[in-house]
Protein backbone atom coordinates (compact mmCIF):
# COMPACT_ATOMS: atom_id res chain seq x y z
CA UNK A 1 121.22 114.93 101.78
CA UNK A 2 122.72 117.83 103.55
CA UNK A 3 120.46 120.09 105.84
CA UNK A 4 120.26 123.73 105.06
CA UNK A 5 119.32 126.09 107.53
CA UNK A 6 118.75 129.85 107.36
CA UNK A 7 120.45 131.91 110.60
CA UNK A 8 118.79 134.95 111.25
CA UNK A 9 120.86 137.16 113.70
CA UNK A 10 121.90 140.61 113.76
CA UNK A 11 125.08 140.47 116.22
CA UNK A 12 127.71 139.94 113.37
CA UNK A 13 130.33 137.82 116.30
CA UNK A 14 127.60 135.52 117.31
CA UNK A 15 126.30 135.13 113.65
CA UNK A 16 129.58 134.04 113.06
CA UNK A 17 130.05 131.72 115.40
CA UNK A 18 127.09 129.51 114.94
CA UNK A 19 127.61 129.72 111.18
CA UNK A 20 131.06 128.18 112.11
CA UNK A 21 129.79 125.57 114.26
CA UNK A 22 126.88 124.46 111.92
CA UNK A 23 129.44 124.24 108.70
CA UNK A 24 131.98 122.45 110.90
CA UNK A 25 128.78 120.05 111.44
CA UNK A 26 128.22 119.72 108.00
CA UNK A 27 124.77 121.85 107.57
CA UNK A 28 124.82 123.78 104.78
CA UNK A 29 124.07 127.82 106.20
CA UNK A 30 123.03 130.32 104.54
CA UNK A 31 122.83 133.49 107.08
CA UNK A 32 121.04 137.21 107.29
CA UNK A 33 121.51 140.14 109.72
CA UNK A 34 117.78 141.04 109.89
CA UNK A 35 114.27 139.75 109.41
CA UNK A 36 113.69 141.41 105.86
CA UNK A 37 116.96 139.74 104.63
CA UNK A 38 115.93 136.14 106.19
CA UNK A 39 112.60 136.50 104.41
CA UNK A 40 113.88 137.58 101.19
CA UNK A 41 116.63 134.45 101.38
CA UNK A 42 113.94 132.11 102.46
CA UNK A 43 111.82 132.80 99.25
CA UNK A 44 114.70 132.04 96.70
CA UNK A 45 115.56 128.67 99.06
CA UNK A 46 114.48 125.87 100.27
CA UNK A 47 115.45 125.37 103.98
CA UNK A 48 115.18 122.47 106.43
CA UNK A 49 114.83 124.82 109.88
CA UNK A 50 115.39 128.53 110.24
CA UNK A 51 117.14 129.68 113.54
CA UNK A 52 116.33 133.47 114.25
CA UNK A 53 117.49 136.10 117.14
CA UNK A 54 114.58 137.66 118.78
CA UNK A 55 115.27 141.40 119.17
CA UNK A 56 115.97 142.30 115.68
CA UNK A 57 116.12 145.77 113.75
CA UNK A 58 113.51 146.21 111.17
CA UNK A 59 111.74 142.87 111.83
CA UNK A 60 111.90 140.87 114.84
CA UNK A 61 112.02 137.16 115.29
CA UNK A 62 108.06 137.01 115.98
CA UNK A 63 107.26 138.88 112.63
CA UNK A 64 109.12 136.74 110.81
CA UNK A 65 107.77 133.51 112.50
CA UNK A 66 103.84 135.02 112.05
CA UNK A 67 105.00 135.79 108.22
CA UNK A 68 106.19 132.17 107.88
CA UNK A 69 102.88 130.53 109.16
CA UNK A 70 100.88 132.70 107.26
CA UNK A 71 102.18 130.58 104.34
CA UNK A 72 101.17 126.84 103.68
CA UNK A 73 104.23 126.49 101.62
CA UNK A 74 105.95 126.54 105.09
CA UNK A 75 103.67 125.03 107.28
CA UNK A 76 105.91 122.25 108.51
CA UNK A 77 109.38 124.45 108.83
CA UNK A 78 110.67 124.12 112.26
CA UNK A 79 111.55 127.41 113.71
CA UNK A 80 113.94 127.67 116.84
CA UNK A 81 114.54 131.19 118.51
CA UNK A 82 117.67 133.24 120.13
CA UNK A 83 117.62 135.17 122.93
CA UNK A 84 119.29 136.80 125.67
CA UNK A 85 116.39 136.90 127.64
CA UNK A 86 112.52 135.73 127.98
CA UNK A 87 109.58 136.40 129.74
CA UNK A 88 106.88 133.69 130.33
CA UNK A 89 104.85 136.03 127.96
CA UNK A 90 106.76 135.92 125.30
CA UNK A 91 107.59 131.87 125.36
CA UNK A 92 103.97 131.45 125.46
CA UNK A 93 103.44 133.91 122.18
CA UNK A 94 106.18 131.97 120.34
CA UNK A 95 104.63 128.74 121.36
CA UNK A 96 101.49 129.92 120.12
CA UNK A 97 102.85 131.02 117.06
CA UNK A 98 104.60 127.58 116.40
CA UNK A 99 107.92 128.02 117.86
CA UNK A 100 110.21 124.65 118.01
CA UNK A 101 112.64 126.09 120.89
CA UNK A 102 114.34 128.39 122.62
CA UNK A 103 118.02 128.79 122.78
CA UNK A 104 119.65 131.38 125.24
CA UNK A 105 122.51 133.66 124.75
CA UNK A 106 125.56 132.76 124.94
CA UNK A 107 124.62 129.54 122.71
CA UNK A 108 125.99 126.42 123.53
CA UNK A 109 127.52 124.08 120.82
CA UNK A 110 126.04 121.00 122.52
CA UNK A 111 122.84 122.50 122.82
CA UNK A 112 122.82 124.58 119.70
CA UNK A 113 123.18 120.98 117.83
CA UNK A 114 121.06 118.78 120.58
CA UNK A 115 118.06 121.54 119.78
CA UNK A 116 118.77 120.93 115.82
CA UNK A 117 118.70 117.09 116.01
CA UNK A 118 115.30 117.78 118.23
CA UNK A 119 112.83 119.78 115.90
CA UNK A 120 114.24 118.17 112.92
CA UNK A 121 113.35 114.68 114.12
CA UNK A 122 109.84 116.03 115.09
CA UNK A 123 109.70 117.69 111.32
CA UNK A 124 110.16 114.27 109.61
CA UNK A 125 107.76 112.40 112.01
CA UNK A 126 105.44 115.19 111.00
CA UNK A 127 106.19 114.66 107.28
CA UNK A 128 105.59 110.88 107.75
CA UNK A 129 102.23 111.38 109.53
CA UNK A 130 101.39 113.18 106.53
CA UNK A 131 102.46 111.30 104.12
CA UNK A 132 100.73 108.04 105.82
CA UNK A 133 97.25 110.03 105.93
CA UNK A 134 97.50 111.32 102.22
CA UNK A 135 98.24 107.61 101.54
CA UNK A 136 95.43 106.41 104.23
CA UNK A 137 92.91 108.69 101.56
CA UNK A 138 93.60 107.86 98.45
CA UNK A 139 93.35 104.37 99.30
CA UNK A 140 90.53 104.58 100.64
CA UNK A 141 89.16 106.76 97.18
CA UNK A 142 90.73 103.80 95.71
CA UNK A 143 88.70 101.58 97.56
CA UNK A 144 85.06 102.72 97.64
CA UNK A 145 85.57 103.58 94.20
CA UNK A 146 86.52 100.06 93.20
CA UNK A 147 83.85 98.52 95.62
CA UNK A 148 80.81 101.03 94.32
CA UNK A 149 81.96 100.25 90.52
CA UNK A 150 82.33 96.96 90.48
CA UNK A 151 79.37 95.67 93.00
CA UNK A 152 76.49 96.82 90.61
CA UNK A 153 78.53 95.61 87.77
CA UNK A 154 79.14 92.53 89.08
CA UNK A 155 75.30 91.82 89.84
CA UNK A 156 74.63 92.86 86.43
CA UNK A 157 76.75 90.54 84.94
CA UNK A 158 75.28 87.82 86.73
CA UNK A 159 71.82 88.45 85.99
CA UNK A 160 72.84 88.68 82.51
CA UNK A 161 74.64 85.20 82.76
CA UNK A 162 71.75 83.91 84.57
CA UNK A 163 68.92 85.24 82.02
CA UNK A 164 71.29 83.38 79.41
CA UNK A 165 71.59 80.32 80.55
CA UNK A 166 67.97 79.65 82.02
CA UNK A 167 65.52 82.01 79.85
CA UNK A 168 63.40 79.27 78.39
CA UNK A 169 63.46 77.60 81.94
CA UNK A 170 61.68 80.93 83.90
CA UNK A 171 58.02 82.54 83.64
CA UNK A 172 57.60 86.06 82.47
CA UNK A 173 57.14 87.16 85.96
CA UNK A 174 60.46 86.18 87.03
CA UNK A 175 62.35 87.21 83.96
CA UNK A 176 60.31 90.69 84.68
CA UNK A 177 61.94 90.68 88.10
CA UNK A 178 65.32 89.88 87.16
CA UNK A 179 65.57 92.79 84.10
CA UNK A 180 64.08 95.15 86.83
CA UNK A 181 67.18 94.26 89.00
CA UNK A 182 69.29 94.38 86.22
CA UNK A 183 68.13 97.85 85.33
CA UNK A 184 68.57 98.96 88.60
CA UNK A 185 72.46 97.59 89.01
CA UNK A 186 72.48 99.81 85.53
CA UNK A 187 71.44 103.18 87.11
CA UNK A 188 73.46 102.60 90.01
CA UNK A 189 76.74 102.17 87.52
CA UNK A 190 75.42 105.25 85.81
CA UNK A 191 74.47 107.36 88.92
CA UNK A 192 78.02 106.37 90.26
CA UNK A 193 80.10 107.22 87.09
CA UNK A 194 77.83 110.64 86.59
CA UNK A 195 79.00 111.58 90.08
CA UNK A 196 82.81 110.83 89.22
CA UNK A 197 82.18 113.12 86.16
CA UNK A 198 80.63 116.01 88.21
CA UNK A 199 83.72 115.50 90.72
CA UNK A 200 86.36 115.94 88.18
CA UNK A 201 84.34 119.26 86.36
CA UNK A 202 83.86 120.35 89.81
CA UNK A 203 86.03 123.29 89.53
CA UNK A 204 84.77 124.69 85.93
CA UNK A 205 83.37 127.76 84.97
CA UNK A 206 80.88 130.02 86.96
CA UNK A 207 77.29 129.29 88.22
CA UNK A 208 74.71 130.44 85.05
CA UNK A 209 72.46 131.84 87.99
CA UNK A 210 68.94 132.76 87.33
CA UNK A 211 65.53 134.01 89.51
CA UNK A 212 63.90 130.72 90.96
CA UNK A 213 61.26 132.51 92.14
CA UNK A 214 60.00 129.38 94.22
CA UNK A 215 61.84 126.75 96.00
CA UNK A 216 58.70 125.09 97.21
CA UNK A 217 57.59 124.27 94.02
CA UNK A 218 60.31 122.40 92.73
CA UNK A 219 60.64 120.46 96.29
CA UNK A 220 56.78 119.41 95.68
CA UNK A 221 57.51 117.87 92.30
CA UNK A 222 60.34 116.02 93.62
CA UNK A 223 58.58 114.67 96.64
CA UNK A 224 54.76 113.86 95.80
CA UNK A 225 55.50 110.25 95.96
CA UNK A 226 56.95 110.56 99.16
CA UNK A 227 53.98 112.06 100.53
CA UNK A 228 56.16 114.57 102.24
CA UNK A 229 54.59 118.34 103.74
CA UNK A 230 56.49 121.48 102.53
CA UNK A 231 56.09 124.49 104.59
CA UNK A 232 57.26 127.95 103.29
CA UNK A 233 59.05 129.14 100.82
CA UNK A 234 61.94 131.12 99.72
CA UNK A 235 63.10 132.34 96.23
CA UNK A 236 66.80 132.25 94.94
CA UNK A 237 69.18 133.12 92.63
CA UNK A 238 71.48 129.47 91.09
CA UNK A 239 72.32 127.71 88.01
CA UNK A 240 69.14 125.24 87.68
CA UNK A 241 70.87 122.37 86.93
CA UNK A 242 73.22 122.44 89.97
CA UNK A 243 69.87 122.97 92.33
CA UNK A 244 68.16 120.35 90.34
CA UNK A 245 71.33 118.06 91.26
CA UNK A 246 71.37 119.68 94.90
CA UNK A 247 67.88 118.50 96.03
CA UNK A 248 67.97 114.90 94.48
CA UNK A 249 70.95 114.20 96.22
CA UNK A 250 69.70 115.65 99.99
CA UNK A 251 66.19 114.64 99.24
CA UNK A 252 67.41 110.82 98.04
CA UNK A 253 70.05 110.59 101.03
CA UNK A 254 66.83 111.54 103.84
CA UNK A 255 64.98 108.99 102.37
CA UNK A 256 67.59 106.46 101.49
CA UNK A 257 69.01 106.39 105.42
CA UNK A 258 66.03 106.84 106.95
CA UNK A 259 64.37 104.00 108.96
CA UNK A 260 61.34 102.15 106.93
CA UNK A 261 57.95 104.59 107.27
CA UNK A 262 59.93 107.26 109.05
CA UNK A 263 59.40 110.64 106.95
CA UNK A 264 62.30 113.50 106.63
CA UNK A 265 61.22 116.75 107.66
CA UNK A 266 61.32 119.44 104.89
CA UNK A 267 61.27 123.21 106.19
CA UNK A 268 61.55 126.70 103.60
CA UNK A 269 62.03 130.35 105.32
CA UNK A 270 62.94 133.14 103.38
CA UNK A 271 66.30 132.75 104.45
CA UNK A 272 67.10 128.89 104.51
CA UNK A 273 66.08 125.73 103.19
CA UNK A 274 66.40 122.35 105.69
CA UNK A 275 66.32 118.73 105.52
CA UNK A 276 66.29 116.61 108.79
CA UNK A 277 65.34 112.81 108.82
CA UNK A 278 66.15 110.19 111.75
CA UNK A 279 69.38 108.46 110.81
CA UNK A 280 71.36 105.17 112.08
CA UNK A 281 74.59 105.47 110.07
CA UNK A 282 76.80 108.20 111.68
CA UNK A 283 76.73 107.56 115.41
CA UNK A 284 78.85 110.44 116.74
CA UNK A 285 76.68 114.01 117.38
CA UNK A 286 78.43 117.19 115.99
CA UNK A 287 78.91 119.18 112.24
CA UNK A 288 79.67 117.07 109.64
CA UNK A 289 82.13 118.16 107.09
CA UNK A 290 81.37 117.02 103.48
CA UNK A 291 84.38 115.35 102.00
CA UNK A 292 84.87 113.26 98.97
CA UNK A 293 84.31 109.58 99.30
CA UNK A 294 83.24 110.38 102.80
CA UNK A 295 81.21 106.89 103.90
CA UNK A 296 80.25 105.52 107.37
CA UNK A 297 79.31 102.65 109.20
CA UNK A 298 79.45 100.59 105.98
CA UNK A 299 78.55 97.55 108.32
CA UNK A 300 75.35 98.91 108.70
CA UNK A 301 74.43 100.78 105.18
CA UNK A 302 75.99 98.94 102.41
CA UNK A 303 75.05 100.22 99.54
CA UNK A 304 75.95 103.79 100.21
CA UNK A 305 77.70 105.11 96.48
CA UNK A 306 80.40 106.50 96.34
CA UNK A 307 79.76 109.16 99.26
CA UNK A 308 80.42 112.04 96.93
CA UNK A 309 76.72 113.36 97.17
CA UNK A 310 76.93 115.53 99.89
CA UNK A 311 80.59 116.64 99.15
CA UNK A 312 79.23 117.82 95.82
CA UNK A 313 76.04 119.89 97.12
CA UNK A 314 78.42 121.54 98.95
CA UNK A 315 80.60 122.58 96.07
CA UNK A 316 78.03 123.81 93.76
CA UNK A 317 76.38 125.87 96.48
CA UNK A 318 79.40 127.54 97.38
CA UNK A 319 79.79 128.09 93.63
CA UNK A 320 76.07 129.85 93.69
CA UNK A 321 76.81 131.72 97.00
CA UNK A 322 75.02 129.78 99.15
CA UNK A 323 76.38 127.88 102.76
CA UNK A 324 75.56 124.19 103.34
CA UNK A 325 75.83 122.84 106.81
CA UNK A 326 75.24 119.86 107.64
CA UNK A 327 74.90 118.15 111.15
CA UNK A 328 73.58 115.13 113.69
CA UNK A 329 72.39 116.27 117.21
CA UNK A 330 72.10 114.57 119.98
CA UNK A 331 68.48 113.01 119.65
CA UNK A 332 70.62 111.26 116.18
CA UNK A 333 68.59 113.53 114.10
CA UNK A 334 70.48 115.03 110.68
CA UNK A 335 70.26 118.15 109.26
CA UNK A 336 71.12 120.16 106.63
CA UNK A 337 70.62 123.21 105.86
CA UNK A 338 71.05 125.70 103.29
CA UNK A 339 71.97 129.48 103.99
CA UNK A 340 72.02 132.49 101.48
């Protein structure tokens, strides 16, 4: 597949020349006296590396290289700049702005093409990290998805098989025990499946937000078998449902990855709601940023769903207005808290 690059240079000789020495390379160029011309070119095409003069009427090369990072479309075009001159200034404000090179006036054929073999390589190893960490992700969605599905099915099934083959053989108390583990293998399937539901819908219409006058009061019916205190209290304005959904999921995870008789601690201003607890599953201090699928230290927490709790608090608060952060600190505490 041919390379096409776009050669931005006002100088109509020197324009000419490289265009000769690209096409005589075989790169197909496609070339524009200014910055407003490169831009408008670059929009109708799709170009492997653009190769711009510096000191340009009506746009210079550093406006056109800020307007090309500005868009994600072009994130990973390689850039490489012309000039008869630098200061150590401006190479460092190119740099920063995610210039490949610099090529000095007159322009050398051997380093005109040495430069293009360069950033191009780097492009394509940057395209392949890419690539490997979108594939890294999704098999790893694939994974914990397959693993969280199938594990409470699984034990289902068994207890089933086991209940079949052996009911007249067991006493009520154990047949009580084993539909009790069955019916929890059964929410877990549902809880899971729910959540892969709410994922997919995540991006539907508008929070229906009404006045919850008191936060408190909704945490207290959630947590009086917990024997958890609440402290303050704050009113809001969200869709029910989603803060229904919001504090199971915070107030389950506290509890659920807390050590055994260790109690999360619950705090209500007017202008946040928190959640800490003592934690042993992430091990590294510093904000946490929900993701889907997002699981750690497996080795040590098993049974951890499908890790899309968190991932979707944070969604349907931003959909209500509200800020979740989320956090461990050094003493291996975890937070989160909730922000207006």
């Amino acid at each position: 597949m041919t390379t096409k690059i776009l050669l931005i240079e006002d100088e109509d000789d020197l324009r000419f020349n490289i265009e000769e020495i690209l096409q005589l390379n075989d790169f197909d160029v496609c070339t524009a006296s200014n910055g407003v011309e490169g831009l408008a070119l670059l929009h109708n095409n799709d170009f492997d590396l653009i190769i711009s003069d510096i000191m340009m009427p009506m746009m210079d090369g550093y406006q056109v290289l800020e307007y090309v990072r500005a868009n994600p479309r072009w994130a990973n075009l390689p850039m490489v700049f012309l000039t008869a001159k630098v200061e150590q200034a401006d190479l460092r404000r190119g740099m920063e702005l995610g210039a490949e090179d610099y090529l000095y006036k007159p322009v050398m054929s051997k380093d005109l093409l040495n430069s293009i073999q360069t950033v191009l390589k780097k492009k394509e190893q940057r395209e392949n990290l890419i690539v490997e960490s979108v594939q890294t992700a999704l098999q790893q969605e694939r994974n914990v998805k397959y693993h969280e599905l199938r594990t409470p099915l699984f034990g289902l099934m068994t207890l089933i098989e086991y209940l079949n083959g052996s009911f007249y053989d067991i006493d009520d108390d154990q047949k009580k025990y084993l539909l009790q583990k069955a019916e929890q293998s059964i929410q877990r399937l549902d809880s899971s499946l729910a959540k892969l539901n709410r994922m997919h819908n995540i991006h539907d219409p508008i929070a229906n937000k009404v006045h919850i006058p008191s936060l408190k009061n909704i945490v207290l019916q959630k947590v009086h078998n917990h024997h958890l205190e609440v402290n303050g209290d704050m009113d809001l304005y969200m869709d029910k449902n989603h803060l229904e959904f919001i504090l199971d999921e915070l107030l389950d995870n506290a509890t659920k990855f807390s050590p055994q008789n260790v109690v999360p601690i619950i705090s209500i201003s007017k202008n946040f709601f928190q959640i800490s607890n003592v934690q042993e599953i992430i091990t590294e201090a510093g904000e946490i940023i929900p993701k889907p699928f997002m699981q750690m230290n497996r080795e040590y927490h098993e049974q951890q769903g499908l890790g899309l709790g968190l991932y979707l608090a944070h969604e349907y608060l931003n959909k209500n207005d509200y800020v979740l952060k989320a956090w461990l600190d050094e003493s291996k505490i975890f937070h989160v808290k909730i922000t207006p």
